[in-house]
N, C-alpha and C. Protein backbone atom coordinates (compact mmCIF):
# COMPACT_ATOMS: atom_id res chain seq x y z
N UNK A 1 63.37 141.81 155.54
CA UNK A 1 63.68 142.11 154.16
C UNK A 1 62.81 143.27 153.71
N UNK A 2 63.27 144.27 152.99
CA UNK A 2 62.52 145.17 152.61
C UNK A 2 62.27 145.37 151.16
N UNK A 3 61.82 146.13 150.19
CA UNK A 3 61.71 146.49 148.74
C UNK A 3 61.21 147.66 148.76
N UNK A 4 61.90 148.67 147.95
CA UNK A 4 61.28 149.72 147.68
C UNK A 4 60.74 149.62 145.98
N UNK A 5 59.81 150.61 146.01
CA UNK A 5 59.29 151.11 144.60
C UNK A 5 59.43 152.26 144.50
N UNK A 6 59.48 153.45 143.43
CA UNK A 6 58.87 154.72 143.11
C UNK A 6 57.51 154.57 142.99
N UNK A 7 56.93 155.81 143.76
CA UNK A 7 55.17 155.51 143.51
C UNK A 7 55.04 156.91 143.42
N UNK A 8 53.47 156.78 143.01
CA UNK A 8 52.66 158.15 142.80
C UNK A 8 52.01 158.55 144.53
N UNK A 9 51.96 157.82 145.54
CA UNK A 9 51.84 158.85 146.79
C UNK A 9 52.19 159.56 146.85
N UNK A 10 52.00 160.33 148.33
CA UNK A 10 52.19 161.63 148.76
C UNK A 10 52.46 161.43 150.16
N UNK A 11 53.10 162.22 150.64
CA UNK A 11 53.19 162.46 152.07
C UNK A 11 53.72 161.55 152.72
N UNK A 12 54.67 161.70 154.19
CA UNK A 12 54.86 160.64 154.86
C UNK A 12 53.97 160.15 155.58
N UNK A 13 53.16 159.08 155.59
CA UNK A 13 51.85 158.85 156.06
C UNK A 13 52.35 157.73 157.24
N UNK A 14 51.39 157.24 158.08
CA UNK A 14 50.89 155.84 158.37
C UNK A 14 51.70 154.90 157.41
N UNK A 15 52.17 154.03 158.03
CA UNK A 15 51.89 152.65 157.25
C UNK A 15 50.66 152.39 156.47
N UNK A 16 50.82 152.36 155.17
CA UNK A 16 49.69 152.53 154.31
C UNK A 16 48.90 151.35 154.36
N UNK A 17 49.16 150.21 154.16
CA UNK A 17 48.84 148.58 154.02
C UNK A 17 49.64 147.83 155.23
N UNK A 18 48.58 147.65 156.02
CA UNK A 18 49.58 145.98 156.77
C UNK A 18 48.46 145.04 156.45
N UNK A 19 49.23 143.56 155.97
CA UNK A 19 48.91 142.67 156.21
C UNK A 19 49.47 141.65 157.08
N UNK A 20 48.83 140.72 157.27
CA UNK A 20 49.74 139.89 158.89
C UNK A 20 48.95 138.52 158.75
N UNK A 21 48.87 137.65 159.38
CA UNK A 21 48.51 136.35 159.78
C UNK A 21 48.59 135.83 161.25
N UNK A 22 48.30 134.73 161.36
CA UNK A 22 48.96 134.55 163.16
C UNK A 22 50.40 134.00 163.10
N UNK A 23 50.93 133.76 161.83
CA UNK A 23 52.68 133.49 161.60
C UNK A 23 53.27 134.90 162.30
N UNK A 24 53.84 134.97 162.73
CA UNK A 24 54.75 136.57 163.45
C UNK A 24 55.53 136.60 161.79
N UNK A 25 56.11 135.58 161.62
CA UNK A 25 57.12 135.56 160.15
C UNK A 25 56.42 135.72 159.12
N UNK A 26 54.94 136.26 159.18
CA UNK A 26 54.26 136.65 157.69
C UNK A 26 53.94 137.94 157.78
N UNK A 27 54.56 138.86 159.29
CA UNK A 27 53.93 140.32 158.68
C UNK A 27 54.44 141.11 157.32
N UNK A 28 53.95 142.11 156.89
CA UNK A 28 54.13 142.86 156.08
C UNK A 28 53.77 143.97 155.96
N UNK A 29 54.59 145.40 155.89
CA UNK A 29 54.33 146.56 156.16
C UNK A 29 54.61 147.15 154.81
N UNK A 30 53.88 148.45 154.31
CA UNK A 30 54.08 149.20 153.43
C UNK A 30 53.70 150.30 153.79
N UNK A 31 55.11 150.97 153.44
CA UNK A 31 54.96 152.75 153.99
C UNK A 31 55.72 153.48 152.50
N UNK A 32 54.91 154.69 152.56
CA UNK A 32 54.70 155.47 151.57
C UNK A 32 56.14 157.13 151.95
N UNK A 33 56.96 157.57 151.56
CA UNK A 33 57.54 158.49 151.87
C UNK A 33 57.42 160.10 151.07
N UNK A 34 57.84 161.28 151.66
CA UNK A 34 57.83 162.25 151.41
C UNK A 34 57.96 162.33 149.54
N UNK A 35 59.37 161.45 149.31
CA UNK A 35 59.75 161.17 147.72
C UNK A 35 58.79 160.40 147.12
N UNK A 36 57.52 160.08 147.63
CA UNK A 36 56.71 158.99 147.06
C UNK A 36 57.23 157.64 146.45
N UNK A 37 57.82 157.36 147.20
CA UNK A 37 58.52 155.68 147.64
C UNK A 37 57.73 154.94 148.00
N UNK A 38 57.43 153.57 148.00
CA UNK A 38 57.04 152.75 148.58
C UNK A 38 57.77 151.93 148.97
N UNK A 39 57.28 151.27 150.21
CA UNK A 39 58.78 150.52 150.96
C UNK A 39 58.08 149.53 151.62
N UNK A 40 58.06 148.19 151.03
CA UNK A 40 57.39 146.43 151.78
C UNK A 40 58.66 146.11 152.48
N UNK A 41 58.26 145.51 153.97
CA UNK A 41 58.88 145.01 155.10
C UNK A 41 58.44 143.78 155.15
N UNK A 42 58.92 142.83 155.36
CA UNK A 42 58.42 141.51 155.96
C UNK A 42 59.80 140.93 157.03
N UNK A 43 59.41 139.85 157.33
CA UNK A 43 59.99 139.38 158.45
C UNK A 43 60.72 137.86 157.46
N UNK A 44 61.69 137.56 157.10
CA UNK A 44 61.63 136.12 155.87
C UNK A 44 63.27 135.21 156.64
N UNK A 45 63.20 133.81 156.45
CA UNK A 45 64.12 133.44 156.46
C UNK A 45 64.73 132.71 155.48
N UNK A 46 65.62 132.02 155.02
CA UNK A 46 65.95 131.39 153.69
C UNK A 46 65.20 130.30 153.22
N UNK A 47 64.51 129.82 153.88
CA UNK A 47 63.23 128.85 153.48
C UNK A 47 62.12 129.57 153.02
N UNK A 48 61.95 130.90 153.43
CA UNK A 48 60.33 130.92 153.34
C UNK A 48 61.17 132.36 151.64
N UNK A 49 62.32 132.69 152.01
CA UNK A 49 62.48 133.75 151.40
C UNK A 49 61.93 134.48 149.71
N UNK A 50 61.95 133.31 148.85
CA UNK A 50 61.39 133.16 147.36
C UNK A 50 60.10 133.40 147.63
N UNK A 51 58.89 133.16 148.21
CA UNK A 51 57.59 133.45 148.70
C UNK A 51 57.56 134.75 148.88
N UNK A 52 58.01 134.86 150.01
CA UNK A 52 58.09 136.13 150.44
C UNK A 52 59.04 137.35 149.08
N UNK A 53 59.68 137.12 148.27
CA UNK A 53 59.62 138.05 147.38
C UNK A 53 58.57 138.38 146.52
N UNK A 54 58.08 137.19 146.37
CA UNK A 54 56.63 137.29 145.24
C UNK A 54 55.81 138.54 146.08
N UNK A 55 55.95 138.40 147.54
CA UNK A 55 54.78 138.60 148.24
C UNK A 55 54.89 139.99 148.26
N UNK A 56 56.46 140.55 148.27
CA UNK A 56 56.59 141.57 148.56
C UNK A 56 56.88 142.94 147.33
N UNK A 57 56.84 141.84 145.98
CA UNK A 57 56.84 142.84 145.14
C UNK A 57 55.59 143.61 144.70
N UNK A 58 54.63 142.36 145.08
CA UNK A 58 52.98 142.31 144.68
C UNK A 58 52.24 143.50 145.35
N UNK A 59 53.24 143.65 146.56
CA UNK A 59 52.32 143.96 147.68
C UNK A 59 52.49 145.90 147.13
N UNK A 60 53.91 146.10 146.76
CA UNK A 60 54.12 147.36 146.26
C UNK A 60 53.71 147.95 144.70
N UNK A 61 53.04 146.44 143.82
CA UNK A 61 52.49 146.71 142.54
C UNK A 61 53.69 146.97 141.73
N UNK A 62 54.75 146.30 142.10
CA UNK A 62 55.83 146.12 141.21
C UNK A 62 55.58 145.38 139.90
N UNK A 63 55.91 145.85 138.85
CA UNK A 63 56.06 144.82 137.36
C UNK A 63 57.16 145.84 136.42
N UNK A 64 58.15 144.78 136.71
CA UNK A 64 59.54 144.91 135.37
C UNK A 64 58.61 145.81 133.96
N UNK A 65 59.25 147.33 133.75
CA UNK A 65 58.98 148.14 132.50
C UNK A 65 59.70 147.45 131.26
N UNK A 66 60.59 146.64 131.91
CA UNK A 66 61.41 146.20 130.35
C UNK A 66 61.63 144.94 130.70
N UNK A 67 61.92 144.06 129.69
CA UNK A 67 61.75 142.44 129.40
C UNK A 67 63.46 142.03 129.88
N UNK A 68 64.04 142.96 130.27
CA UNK A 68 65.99 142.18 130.23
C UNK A 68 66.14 143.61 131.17
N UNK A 69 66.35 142.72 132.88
CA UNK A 69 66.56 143.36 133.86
C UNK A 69 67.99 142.63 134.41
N UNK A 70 68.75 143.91 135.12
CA UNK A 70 70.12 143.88 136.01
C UNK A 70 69.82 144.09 137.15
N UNK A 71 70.17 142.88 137.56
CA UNK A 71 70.75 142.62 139.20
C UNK A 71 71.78 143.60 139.46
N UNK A 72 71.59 144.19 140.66
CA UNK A 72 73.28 144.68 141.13
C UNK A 72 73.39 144.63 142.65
N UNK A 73 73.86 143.19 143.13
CA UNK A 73 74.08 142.92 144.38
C UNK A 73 75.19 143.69 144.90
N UNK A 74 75.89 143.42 146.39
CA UNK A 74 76.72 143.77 146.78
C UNK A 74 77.53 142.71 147.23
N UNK A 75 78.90 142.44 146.39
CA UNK A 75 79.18 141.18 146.75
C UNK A 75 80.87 141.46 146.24
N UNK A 76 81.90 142.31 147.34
CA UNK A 76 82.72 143.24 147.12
C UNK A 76 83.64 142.32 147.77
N UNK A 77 83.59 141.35 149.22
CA UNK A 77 84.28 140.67 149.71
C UNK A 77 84.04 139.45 149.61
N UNK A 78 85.30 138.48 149.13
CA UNK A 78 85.39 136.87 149.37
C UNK A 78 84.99 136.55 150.40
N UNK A 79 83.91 136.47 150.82
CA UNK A 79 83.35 135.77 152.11
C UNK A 79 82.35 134.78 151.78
N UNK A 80 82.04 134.08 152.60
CA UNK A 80 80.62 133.21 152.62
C UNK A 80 79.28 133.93 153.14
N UNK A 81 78.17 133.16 152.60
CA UNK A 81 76.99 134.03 152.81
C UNK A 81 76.97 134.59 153.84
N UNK A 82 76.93 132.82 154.73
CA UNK A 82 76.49 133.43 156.50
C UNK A 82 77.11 134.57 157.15
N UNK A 83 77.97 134.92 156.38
CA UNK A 83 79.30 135.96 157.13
C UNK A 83 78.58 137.36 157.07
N UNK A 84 77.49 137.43 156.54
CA UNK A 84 76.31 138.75 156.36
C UNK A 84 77.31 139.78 156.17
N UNK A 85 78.42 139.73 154.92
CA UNK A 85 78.90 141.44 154.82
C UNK A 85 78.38 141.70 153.01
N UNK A 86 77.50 140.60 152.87
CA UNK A 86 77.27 140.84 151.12
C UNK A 86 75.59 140.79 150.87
N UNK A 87 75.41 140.65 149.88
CA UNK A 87 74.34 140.27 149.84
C UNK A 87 73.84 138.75 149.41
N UNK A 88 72.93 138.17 150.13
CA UNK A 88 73.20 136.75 150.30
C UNK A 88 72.86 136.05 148.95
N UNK A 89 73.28 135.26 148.37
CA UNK A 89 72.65 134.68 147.35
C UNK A 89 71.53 134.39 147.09
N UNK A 90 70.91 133.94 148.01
CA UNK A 90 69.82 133.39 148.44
C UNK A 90 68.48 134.66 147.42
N UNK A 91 68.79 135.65 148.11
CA UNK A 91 68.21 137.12 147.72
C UNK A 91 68.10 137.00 146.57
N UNK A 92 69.50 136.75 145.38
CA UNK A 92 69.16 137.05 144.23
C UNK A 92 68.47 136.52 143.93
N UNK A 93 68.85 134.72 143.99
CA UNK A 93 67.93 133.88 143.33
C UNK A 93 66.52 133.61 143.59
N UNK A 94 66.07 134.51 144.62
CA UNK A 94 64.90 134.39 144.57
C UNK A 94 64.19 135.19 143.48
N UNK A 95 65.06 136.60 143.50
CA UNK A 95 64.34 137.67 142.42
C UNK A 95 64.66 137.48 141.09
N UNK A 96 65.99 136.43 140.62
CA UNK A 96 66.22 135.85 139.44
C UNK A 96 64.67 134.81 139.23
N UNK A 97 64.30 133.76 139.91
CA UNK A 97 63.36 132.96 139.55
C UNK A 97 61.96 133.79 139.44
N UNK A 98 61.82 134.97 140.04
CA UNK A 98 60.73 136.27 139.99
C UNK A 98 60.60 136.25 138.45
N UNK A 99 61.80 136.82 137.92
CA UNK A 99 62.08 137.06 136.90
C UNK A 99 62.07 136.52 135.62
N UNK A 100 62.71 135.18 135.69
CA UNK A 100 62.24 134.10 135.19
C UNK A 100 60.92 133.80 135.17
N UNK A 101 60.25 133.67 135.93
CA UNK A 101 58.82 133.48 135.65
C UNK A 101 57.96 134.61 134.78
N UNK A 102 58.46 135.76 134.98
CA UNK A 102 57.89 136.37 133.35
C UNK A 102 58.33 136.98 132.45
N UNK A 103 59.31 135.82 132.05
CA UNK A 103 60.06 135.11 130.86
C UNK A 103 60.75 136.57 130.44
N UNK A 104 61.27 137.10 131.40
CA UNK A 104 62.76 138.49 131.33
C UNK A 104 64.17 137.92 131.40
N UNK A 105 64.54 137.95 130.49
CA UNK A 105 65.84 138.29 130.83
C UNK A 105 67.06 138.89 131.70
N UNK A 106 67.55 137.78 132.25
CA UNK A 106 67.85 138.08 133.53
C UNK A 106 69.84 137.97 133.77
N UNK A 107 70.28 139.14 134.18
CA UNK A 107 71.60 139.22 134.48
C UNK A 107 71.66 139.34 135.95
N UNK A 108 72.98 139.16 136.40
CA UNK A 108 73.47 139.80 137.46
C UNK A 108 75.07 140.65 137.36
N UNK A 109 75.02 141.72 137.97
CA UNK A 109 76.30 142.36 137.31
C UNK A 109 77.17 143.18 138.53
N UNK A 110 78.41 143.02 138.73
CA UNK A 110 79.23 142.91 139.91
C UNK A 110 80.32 144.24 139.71
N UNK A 111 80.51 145.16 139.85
CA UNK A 111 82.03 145.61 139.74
C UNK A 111 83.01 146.31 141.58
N UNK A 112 83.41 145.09 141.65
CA UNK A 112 84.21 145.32 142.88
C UNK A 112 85.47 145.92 143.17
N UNK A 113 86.06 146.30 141.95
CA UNK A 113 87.67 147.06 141.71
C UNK A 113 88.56 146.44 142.21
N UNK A 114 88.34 145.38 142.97
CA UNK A 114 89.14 144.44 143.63
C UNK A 114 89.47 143.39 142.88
N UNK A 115 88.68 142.35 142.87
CA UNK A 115 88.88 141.42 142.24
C UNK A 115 88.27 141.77 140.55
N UNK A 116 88.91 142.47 139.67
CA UNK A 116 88.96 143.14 138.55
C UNK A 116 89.24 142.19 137.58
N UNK A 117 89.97 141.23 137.57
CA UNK A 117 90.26 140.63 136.54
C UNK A 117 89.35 139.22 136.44
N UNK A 118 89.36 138.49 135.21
CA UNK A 118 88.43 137.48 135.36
C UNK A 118 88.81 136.55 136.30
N UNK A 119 90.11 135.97 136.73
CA UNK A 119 90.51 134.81 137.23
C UNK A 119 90.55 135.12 139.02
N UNK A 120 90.22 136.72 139.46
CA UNK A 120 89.81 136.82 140.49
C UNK A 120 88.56 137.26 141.03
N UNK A 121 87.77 137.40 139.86
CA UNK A 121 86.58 137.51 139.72
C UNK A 121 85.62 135.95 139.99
N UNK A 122 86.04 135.43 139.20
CA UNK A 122 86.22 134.01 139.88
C UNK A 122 85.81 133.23 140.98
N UNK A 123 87.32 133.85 141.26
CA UNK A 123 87.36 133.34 143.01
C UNK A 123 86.58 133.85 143.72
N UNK A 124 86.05 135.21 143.57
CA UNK A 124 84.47 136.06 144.31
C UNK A 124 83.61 135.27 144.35
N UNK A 125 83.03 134.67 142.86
CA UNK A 125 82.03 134.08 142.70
C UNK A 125 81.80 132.48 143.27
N UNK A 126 82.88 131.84 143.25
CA UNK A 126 83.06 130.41 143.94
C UNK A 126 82.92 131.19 145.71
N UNK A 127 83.82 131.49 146.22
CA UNK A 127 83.51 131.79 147.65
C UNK A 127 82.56 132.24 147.97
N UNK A 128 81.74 133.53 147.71
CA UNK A 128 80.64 133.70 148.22
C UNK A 128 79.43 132.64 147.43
N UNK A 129 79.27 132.09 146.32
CA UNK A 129 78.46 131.08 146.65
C UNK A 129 77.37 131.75 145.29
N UNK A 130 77.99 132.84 144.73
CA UNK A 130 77.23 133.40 143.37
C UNK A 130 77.60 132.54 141.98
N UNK A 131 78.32 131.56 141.92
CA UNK A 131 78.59 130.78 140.89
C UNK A 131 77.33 129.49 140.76
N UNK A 132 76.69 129.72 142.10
CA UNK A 132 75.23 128.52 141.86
C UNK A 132 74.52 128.58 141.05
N UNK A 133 74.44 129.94 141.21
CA UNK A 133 73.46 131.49 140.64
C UNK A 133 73.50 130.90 138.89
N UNK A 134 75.06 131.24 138.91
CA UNK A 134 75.59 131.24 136.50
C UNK A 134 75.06 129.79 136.66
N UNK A 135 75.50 128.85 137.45
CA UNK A 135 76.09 127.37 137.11
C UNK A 135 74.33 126.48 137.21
N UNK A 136 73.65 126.40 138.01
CA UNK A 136 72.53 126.15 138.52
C UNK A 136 71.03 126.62 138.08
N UNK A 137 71.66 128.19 137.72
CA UNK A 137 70.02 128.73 137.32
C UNK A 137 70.69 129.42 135.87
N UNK A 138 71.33 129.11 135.17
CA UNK A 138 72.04 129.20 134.26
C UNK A 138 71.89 130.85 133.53
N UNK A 139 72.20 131.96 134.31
CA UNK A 139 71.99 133.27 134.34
C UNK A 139 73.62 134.12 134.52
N UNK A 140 73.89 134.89 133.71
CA UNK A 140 75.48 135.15 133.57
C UNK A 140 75.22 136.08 134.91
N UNK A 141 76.48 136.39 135.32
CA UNK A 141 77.26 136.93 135.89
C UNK A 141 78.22 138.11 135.87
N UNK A 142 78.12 138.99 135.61
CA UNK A 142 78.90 139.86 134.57
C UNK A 142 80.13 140.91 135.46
N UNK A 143 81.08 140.90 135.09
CA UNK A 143 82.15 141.76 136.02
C UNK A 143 82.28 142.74 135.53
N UNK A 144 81.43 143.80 135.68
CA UNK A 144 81.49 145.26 135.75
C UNK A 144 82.97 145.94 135.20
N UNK A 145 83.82 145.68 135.81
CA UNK A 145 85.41 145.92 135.38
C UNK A 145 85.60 145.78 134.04
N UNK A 146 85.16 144.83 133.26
CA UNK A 146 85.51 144.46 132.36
C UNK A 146 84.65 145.14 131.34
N UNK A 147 83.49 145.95 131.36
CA UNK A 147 82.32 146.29 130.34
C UNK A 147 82.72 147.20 129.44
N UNK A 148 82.19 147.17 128.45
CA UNK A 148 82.45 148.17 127.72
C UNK A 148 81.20 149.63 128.55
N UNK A 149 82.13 151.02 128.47
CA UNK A 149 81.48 152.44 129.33
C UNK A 149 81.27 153.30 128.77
N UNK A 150 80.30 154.64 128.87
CA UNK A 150 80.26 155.82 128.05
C UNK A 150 80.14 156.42 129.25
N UNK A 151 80.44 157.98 128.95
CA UNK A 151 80.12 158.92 129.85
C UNK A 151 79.23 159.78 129.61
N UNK A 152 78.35 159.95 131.10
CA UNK A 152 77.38 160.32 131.25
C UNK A 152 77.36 162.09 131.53
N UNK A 153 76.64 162.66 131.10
CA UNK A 153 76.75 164.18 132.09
C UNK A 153 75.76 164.01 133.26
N UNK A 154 76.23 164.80 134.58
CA UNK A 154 75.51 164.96 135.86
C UNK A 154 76.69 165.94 136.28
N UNK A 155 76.00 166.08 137.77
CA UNK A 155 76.50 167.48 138.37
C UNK A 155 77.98 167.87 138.31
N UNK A 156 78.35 165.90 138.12
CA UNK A 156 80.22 166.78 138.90
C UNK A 156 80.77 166.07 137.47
N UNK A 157 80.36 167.04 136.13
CA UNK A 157 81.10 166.63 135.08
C UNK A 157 80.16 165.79 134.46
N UNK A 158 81.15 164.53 134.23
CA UNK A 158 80.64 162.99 133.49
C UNK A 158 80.91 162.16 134.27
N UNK A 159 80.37 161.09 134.15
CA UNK A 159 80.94 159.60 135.08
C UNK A 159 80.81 158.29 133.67
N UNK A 160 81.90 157.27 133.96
CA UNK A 160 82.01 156.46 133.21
C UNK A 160 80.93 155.49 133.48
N UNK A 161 79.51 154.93 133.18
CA UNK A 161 78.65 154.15 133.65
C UNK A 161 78.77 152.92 132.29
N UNK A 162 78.27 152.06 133.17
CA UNK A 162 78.27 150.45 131.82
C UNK A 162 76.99 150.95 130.78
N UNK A 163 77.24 150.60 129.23
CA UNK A 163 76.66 150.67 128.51
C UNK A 163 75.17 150.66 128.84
N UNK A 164 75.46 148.84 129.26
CA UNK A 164 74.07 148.16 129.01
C UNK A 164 73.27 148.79 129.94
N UNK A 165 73.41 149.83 130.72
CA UNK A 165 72.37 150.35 131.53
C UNK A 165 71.19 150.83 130.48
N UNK A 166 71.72 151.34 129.18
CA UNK A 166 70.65 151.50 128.52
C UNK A 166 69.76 150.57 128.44
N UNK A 167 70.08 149.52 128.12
CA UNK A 167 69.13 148.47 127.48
C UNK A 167 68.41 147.54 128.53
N UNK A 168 69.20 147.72 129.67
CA UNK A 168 68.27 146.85 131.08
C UNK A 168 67.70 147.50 131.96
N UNK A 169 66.54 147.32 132.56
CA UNK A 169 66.21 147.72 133.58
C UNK A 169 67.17 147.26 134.62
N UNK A 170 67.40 148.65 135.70
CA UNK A 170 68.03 148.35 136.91
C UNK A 170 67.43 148.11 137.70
N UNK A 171 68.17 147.32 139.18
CA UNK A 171 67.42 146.90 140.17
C UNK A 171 68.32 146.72 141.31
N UNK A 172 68.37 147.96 142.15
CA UNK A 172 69.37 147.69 143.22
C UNK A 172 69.35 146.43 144.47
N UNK A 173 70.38 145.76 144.40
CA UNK A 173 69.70 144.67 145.69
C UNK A 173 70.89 144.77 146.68
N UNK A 174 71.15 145.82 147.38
CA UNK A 174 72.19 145.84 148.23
C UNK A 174 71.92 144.98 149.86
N UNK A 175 73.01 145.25 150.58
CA UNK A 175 72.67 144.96 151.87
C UNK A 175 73.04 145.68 153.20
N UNK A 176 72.65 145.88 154.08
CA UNK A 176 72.97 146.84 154.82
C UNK A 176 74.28 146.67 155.20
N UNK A 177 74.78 148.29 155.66
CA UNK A 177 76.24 148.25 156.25
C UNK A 177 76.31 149.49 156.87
N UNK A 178 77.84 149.46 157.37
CA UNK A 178 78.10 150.62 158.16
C UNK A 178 79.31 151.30 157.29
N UNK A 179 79.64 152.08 157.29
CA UNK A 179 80.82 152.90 156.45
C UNK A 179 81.75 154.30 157.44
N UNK A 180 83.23 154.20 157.24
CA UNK A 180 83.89 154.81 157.97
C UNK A 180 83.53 156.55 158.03
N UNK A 181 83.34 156.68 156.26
CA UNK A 181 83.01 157.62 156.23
C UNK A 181 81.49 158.37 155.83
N UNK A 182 80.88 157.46 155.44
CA UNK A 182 79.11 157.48 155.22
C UNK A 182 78.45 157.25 156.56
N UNK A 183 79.17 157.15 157.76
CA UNK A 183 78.32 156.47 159.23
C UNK A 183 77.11 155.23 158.48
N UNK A 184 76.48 155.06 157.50
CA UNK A 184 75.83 153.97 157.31
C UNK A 184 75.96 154.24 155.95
N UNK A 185 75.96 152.81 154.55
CA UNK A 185 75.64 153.26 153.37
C UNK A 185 74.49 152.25 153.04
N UNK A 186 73.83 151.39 153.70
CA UNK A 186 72.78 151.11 153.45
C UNK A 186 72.45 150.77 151.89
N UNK A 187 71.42 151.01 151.46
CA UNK A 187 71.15 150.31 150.06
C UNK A 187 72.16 151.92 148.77
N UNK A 188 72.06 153.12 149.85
CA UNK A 188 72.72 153.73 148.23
C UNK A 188 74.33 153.99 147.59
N UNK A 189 75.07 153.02 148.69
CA UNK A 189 76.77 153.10 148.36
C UNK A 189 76.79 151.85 147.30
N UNK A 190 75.83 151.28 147.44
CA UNK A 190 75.94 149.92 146.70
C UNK A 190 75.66 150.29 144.99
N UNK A 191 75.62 151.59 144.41
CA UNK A 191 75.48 152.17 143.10
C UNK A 191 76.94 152.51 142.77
N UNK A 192 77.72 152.56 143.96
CA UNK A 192 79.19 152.76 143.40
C UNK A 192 79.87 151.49 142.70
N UNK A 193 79.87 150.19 142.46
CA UNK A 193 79.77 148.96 142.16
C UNK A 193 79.61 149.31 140.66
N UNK A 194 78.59 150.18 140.24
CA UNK A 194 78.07 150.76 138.48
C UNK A 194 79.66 150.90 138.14
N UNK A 195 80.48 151.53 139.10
CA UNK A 195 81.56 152.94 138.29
C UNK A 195 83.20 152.22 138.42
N UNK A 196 84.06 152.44 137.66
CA UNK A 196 85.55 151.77 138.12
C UNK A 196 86.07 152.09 139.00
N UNK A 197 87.12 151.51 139.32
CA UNK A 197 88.05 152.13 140.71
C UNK A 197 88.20 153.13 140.91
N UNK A 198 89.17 153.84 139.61
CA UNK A 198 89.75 154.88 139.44
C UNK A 198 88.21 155.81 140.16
N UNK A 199 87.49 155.97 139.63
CA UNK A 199 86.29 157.01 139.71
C UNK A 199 85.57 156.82 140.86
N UNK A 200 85.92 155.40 142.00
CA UNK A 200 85.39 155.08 143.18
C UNK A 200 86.47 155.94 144.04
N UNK A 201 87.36 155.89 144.00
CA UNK A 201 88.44 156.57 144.76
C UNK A 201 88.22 158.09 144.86
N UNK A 202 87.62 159.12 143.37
CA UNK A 202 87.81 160.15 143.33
C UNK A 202 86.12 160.31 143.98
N UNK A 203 85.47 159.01 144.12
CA UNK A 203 84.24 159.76 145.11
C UNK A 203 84.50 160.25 146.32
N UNK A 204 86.11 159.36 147.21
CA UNK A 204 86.26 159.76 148.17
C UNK A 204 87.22 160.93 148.44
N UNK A 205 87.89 161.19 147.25
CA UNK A 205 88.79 162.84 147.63
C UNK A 205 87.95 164.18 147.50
N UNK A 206 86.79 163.96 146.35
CA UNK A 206 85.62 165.11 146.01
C UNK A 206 84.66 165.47 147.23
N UNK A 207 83.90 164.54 146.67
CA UNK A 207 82.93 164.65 147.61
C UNK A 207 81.71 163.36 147.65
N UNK A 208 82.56 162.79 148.48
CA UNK A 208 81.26 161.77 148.61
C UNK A 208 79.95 161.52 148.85
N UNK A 209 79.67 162.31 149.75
CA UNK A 209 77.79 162.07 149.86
C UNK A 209 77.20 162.67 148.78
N UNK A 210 78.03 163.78 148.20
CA UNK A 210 76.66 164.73 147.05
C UNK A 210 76.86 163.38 146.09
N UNK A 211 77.93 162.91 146.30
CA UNK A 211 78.68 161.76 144.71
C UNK A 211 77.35 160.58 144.67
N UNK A 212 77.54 160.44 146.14
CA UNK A 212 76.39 158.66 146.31
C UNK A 212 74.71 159.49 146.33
N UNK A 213 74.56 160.59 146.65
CA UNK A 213 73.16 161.06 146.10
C UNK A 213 72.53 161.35 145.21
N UNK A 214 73.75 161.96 144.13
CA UNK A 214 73.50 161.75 142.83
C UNK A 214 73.27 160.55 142.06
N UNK A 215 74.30 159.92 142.57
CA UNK A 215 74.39 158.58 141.79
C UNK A 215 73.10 157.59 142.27
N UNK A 216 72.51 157.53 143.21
CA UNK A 216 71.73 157.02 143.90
C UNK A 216 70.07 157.83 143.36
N UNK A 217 69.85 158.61 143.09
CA UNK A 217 68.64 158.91 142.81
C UNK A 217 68.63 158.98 141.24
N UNK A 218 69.92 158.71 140.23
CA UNK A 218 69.67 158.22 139.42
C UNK A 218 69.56 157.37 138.85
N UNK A 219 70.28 156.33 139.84
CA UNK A 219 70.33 154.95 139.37
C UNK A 219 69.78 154.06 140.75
N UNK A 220 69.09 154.62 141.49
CA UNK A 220 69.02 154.21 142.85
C UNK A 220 67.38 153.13 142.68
């Protein structure tokens, strides 16, 4: 599992911080990049995983700038967790109870262009196993499709983005993948999820990588 931060380093260095134990499943790496990123690695499985977020936000000197933060998983196909094409539930709710613990306000917010409407929006959330999430840790769920949007200026024009980006801190929680035409999109295709169909489609007739780099280092 990894986490990035924005930081004030420099340079691509060394692994800046390891810590470790004689657990193999407690290392932890932090490396510093050219963009002055910080990036915690650990080794976690779904038991130890909630720990290991504490461990790994701490470790990068993470603390929420604003009191009412957005989730934005990747959770585009009706599948089940184990089926590893989403991001697992497990993930959120660990960084939802993060969150919860200093007493933020906490969403999670979805737009898949697929299942667009509420009653198949739904069915997303029962199958992959994100309805535990609303129903259990009693934290909405929000379908992107449905938000009220303004448009933004950036390079290629405007883009339609959800309101409430103003008012929440973002927090990307994607999961890795491979893409036909990205060869990998990794944590920054998962910012296309922000934008509607219509405007997901015209990432792919324009130009897609400048589309997901933009969109990704502004909302990344």
């Amino acid at each position: 599992m990894s986490i990035e931060k924005p930081s004030m380093g420099s340079g691509w260095n060394r692994f800046d911080k390891i810590a470790s134990s004689s657990n193999r499943n407690s290392l932890h790496l932090i490396k510093r990049d050219e963009r002055m990123h910080e990036v915690a690695i650990a080794r976690v499985n779904l038991n130890s995983l909630q720990s290991e977020v504490e461990k790994l936000l701490g470790l990068i000197g993470y603390k929420p700038a604003r009191r009412k933060i957005l989730l934005k998983p990747n959770i585009v196909v009706a599948s089940r967790p184990e089926e590893a094409d989403m991001t697992h539930p497990k993930v959120v709710e660990g960084l939802v109870r993060y969150f919860q613990k200093r007493d933020c306000e906490t969403v999670v917010a979805e737009g898949t262009g697929i299942f667009s409407t509420e009653k198949e929006f739904e069915r997303l959330l029962k199958t992959t196993g994100y309805d535990s999430i609303r129903d259990g840790l009693g934290i909405p769920v929000i379908n992107l499709e449905q938000v009220e949007r303004e448009r933004v200026p950036w390079k290629y024009g405007t883009i339609p983005l959800p309101r409430m980006l103003r008012d929440y801190e973002y927090v990307n929680v994607p999961t890795m993948k491979t893409h036909l035409q990205s060869i990998v999109s990794l944590g920054v295709k998962n910012q296309k999820g922000l934008i509607p169909m219509k405007t997901k489609k015209m990432f792919h007739k324009k130009a897609l990588h400048g589309m997901l780099h933009f969109l990704g280092i502004t909302y990344g």
